[in-house]
C-alpha atoms as a PDB file:
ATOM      1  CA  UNK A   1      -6.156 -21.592  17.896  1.00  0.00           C
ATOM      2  CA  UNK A   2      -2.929 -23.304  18.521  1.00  0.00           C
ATOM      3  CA  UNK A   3      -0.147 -23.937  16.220  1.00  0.00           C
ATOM      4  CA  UNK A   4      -0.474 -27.013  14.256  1.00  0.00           C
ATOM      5  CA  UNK A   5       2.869 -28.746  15.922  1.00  0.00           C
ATOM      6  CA  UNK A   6       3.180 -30.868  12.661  1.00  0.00           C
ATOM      7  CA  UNK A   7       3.610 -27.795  10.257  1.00  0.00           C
ATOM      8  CA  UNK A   8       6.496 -27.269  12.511  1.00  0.00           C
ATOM      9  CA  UNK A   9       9.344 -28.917  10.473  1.00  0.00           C
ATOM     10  CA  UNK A  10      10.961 -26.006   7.798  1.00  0.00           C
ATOM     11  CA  UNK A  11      10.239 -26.694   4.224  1.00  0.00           C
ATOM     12  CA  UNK A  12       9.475 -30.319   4.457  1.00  0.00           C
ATOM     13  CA  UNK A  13       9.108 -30.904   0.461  1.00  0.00           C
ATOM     14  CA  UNK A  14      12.566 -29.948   0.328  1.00  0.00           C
ATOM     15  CA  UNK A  15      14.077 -33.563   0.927  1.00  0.00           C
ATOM     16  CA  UNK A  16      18.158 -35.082   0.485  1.00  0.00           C
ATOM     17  CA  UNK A  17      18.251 -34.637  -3.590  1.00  0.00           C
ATOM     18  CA  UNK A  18      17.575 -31.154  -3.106  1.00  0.00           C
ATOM     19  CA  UNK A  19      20.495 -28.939  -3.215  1.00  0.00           C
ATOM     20  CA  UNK A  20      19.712 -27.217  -0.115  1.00  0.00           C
ATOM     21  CA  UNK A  21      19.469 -30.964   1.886  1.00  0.00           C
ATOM     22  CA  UNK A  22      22.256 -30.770   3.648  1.00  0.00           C
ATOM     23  CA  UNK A  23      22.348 -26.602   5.369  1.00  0.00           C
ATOM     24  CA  UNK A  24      18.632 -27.393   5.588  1.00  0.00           C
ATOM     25  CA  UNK A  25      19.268 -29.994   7.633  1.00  0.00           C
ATOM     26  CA  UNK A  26      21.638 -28.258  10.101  1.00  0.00           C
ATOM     27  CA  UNK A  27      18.593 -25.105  10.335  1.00  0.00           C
ATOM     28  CA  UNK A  28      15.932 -27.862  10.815  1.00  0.00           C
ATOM     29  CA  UNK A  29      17.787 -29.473  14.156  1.00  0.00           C
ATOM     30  CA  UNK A  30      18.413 -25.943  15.255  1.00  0.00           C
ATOM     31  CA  UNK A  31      14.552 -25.386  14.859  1.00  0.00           C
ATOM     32  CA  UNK A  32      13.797 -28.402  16.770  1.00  0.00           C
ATOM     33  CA  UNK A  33      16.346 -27.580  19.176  1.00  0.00           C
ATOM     34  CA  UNK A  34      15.190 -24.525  20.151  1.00  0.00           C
ATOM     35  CA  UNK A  35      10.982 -24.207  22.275  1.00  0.00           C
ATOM     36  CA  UNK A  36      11.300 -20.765  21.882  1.00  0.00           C
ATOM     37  CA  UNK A  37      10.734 -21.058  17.846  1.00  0.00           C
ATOM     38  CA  UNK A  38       7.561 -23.439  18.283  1.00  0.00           C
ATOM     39  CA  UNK A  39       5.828 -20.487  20.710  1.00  0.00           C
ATOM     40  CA  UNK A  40       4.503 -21.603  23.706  1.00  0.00           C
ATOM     41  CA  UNK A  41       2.083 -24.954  23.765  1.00  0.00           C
ATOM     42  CA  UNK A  42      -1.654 -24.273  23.866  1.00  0.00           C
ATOM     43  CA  UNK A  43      -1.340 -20.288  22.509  1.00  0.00           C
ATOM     44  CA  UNK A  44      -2.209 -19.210  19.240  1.00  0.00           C
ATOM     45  CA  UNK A  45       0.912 -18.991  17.265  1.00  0.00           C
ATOM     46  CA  UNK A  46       1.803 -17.190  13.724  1.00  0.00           C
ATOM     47  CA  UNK A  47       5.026 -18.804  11.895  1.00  0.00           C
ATOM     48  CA  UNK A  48       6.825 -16.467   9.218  1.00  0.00           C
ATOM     49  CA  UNK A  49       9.187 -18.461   7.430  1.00  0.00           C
ATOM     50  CA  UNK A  50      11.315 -17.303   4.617  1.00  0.00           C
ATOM     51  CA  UNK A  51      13.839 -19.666   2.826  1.00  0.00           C
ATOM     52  CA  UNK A  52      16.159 -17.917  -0.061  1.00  0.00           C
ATOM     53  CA  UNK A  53      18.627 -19.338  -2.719  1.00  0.00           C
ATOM     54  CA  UNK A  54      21.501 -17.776  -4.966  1.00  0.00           C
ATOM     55  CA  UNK A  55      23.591 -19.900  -7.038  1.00  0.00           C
ATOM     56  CA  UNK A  56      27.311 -19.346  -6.115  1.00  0.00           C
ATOM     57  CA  UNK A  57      30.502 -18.640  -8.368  1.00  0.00           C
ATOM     58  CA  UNK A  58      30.392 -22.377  -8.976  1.00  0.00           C
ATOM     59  CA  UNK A  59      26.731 -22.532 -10.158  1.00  0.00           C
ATOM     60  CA  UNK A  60      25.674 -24.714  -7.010  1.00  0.00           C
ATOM     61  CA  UNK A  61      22.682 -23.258  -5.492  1.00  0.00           C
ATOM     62  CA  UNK A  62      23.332 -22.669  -2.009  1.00  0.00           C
ATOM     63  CA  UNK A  63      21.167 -20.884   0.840  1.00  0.00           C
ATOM     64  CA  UNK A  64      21.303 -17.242   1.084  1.00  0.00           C
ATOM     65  CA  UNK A  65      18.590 -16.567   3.909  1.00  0.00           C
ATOM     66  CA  UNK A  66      16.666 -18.473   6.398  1.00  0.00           C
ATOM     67  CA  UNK A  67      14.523 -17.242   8.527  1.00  0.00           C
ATOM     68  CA  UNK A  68      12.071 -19.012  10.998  1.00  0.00           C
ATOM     69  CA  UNK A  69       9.940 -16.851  13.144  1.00  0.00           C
ATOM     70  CA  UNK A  70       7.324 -17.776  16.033  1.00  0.00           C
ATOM     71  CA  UNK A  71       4.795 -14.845  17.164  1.00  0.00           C
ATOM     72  CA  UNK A  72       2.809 -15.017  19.621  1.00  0.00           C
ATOM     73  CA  UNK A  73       0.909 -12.940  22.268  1.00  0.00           C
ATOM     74  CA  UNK A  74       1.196 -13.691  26.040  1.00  0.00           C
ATOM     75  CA  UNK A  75      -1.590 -12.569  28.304  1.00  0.00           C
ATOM     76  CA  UNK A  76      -0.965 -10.008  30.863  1.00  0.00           C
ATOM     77  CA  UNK A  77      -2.283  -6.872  31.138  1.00  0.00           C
ATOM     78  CA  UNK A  78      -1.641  -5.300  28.677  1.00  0.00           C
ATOM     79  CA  UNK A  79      -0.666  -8.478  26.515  1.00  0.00           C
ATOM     80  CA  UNK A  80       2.874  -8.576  25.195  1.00  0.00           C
ATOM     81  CA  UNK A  81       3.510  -9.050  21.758  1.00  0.00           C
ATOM     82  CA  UNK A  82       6.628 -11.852  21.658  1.00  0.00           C
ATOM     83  CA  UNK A  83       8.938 -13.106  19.262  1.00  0.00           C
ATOM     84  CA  UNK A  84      11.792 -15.626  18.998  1.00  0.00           C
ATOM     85  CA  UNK A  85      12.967 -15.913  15.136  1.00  0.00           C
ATOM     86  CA  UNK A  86      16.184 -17.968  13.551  1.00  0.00           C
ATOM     87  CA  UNK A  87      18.089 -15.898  10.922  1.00  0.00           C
ATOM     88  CA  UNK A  88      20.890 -17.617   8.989  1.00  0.00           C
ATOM     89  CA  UNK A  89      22.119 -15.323   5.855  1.00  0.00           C
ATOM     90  CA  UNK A  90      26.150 -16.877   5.158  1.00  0.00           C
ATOM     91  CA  UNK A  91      27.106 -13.206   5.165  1.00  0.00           C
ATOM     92  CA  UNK A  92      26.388 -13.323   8.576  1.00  0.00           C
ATOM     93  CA  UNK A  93      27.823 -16.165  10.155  1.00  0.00           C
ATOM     94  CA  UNK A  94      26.530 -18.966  11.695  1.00  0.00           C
ATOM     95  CA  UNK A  95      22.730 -18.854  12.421  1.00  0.00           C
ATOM     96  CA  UNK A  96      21.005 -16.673  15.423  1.00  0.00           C
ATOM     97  CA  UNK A  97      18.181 -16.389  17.045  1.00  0.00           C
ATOM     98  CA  UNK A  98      17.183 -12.650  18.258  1.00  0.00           C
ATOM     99  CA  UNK A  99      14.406 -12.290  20.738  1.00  0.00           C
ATOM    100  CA  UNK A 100      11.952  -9.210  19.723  1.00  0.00           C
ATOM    101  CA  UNK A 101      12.289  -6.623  19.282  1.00  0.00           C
ATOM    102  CA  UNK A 102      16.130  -7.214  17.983  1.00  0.00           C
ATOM    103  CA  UNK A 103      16.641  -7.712  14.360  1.00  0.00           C
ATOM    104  CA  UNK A 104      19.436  -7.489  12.370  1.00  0.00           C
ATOM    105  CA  UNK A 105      17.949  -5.726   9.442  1.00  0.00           C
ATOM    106  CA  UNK A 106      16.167  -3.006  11.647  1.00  0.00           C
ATOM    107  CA  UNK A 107      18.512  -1.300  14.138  1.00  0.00           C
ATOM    108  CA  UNK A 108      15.988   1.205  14.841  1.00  0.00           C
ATOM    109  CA  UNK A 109      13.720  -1.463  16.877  1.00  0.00           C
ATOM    110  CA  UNK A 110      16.562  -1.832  19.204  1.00  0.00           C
ATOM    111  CA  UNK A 111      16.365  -2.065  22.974  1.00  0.00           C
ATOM    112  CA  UNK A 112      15.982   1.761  23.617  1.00  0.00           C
ATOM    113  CA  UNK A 113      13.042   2.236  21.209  1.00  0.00           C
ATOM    114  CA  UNK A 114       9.464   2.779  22.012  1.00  0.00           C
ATOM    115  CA  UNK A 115       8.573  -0.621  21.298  1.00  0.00           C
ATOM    116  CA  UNK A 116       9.893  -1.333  25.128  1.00  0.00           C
ATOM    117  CA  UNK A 117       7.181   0.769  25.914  1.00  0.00           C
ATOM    118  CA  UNK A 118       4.315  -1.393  27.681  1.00  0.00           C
ATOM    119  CA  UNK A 119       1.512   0.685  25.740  1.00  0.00           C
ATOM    120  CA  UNK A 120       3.193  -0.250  22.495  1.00  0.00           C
ATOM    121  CA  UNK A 121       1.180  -2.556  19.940  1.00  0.00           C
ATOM    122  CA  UNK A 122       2.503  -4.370  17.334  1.00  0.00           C
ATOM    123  CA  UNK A 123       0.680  -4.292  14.315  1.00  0.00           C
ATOM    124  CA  UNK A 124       2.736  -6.184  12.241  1.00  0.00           C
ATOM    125  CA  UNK A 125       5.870  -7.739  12.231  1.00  0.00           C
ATOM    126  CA  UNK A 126       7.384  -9.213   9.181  1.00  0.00           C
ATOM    127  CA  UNK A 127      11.338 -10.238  10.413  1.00  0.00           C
ATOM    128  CA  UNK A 128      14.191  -8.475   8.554  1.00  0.00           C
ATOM    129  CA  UNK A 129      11.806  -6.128   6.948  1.00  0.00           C
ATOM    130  CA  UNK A 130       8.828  -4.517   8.525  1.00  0.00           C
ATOM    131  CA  UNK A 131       7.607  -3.398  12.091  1.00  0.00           C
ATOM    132  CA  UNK A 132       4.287  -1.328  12.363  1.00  0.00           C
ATOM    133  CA  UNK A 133       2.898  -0.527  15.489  1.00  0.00           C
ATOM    134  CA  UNK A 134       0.979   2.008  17.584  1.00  0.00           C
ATOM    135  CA  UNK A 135       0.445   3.577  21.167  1.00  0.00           C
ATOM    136  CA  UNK A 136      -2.631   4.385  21.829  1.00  0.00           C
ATOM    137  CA  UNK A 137      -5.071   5.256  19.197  1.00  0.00           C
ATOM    138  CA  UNK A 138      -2.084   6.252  16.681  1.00  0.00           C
ATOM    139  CA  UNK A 139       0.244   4.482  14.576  1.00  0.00           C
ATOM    140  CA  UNK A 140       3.200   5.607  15.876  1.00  0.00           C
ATOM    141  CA  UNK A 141       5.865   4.088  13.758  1.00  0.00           C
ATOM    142  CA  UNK A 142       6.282   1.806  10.468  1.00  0.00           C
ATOM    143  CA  UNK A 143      10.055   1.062  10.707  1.00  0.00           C
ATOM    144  CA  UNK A 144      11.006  -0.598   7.501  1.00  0.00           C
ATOM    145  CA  UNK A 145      14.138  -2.076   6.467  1.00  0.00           C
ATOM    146  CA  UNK A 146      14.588   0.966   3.499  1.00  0.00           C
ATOM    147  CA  UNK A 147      14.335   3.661   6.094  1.00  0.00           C
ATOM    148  CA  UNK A 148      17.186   1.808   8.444  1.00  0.00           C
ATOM    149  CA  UNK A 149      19.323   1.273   5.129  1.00  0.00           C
ATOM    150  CA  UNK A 150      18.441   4.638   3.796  1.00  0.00           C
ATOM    151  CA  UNK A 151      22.058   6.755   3.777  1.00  0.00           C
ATOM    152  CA  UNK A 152      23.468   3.399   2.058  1.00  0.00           C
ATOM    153  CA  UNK A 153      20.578   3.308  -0.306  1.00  0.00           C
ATOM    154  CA  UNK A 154      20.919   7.046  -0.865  1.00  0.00           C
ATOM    155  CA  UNK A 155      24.624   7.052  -1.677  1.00  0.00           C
ATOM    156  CA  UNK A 156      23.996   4.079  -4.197  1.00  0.00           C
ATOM    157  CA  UNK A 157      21.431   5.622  -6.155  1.00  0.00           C
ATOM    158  CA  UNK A 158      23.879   8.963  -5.955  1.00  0.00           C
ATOM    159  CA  UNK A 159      25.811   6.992  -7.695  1.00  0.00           C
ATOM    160  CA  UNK A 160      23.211   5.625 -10.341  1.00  0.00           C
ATOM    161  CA  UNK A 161      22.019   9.546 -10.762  1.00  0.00           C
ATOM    162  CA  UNK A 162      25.539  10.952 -11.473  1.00  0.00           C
ATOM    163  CA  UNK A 163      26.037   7.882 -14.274  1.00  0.00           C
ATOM    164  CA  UNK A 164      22.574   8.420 -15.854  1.00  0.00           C
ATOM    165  CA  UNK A 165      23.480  12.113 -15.987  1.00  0.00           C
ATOM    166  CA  UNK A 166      27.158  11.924 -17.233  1.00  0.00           C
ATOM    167  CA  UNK A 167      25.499   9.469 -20.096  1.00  0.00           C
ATOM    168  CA  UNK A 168      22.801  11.728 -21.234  1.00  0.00           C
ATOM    169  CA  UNK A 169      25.492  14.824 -20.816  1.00  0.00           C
ATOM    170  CA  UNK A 170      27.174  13.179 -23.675  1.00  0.00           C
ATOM    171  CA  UNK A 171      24.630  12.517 -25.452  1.00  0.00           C
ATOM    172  CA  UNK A 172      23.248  16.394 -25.180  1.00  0.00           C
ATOM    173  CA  UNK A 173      19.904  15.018 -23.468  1.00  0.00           C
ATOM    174  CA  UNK A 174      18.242  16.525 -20.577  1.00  0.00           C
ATOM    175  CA  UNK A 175      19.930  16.109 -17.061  1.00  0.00           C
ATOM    176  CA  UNK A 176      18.352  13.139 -14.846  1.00  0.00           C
ATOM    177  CA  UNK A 177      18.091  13.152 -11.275  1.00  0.00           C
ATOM    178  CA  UNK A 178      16.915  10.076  -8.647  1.00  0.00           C
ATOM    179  CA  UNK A 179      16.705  11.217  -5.429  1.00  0.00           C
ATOM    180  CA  UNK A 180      15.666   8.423  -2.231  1.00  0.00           C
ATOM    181  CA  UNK A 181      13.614  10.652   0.419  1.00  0.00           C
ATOM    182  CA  UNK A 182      15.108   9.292   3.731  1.00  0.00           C
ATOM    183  CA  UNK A 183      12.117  10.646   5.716  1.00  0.00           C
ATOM    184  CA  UNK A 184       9.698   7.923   3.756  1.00  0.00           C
ATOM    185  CA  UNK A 185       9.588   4.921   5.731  1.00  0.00           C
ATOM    186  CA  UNK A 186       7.009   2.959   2.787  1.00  0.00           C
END
């Protein structure tokens, strides 16, 4: 079944009262713009799209992610999984579009990893999160956005541990401890 080319415009109940009208406007063209993020004509084609705000030091709500993601299969033998996907997050810039398997949120699917591998299967792809996949008869890897992030997440809950315990020290409780497993991908 091929993608309905109509449910192809981003959020289209956000129209120009919304506070997001104008950004959304600039991600829309850039859609449009770009075949890659309709997949190709006559294949079955799965659209993720995510769309976050955050009000600003002002109060205005403003966007604070975007992303836009076609995935498809194209035959061949084997078939190979393929995905072009639009991230805009202001931290980052100006918006980008990554062919699979780069994302900016999961270094560890980069170009050397054994998703290159012909034999690799995706599973499941969620953009800026999640990749599972498999070779052969065995999942092979989940690679989550946690396990990427994990010596940053570990150091921050460090942090929270060694403030939870310095509180309860003074108040003669028990000692606390958080610890983040870095091996855990889930």
């Amino acid at each position: 079944m091929a993608v309905d080319r109509r449910l192809l415009r981003p959020y289209p109940a956000i129209g120009p009262s919304h506070p997001f009208a104008a950004e959304l406007a600039h991600l829309r063209a850039q859609v449009a713009a770009d075949p890659g993020l309709a997949g190709p004509t006559g294949a079955p084609v799965v659209i993720r799209r995510r769309l976050r705000g955050r009000p600003g030091p002002d109060g205005a709500w403003a966007i604070d992610r975007f992303c836009w993601s076609a995935q498809w299969w194209e035959r061949g033998t084997p078939p190979r999984f393929r995905v072009r996907t639009l991230i805009y997050e202001p931290r980052r810039g100006e918006a980008s579009a990554f062919e699979f398997p780069a994302d900016p949120s999961l270094p560890a699917a980069a170009e050397s990893s054994p998703l290159r591998d012909p034999a690799a299967q995706v599973l499941r792809y969620i953009p800026l999160t999640r990749i599972t996949f498999r070779v052969g008869d065995r999942v092979a890897a989940d690679v989550a956005w946690i396990a990427t992030h994990a010596p940053r997440l570990d150091a921050a809950l460090a942090g929270i541990r060694r403030g939870v315990e310095a509180r309860l020290a003074g108040e003669g409780a028990e000692r606390a401890f958080c610890h983040l497993d870095a091996t855990r991908t889930t």
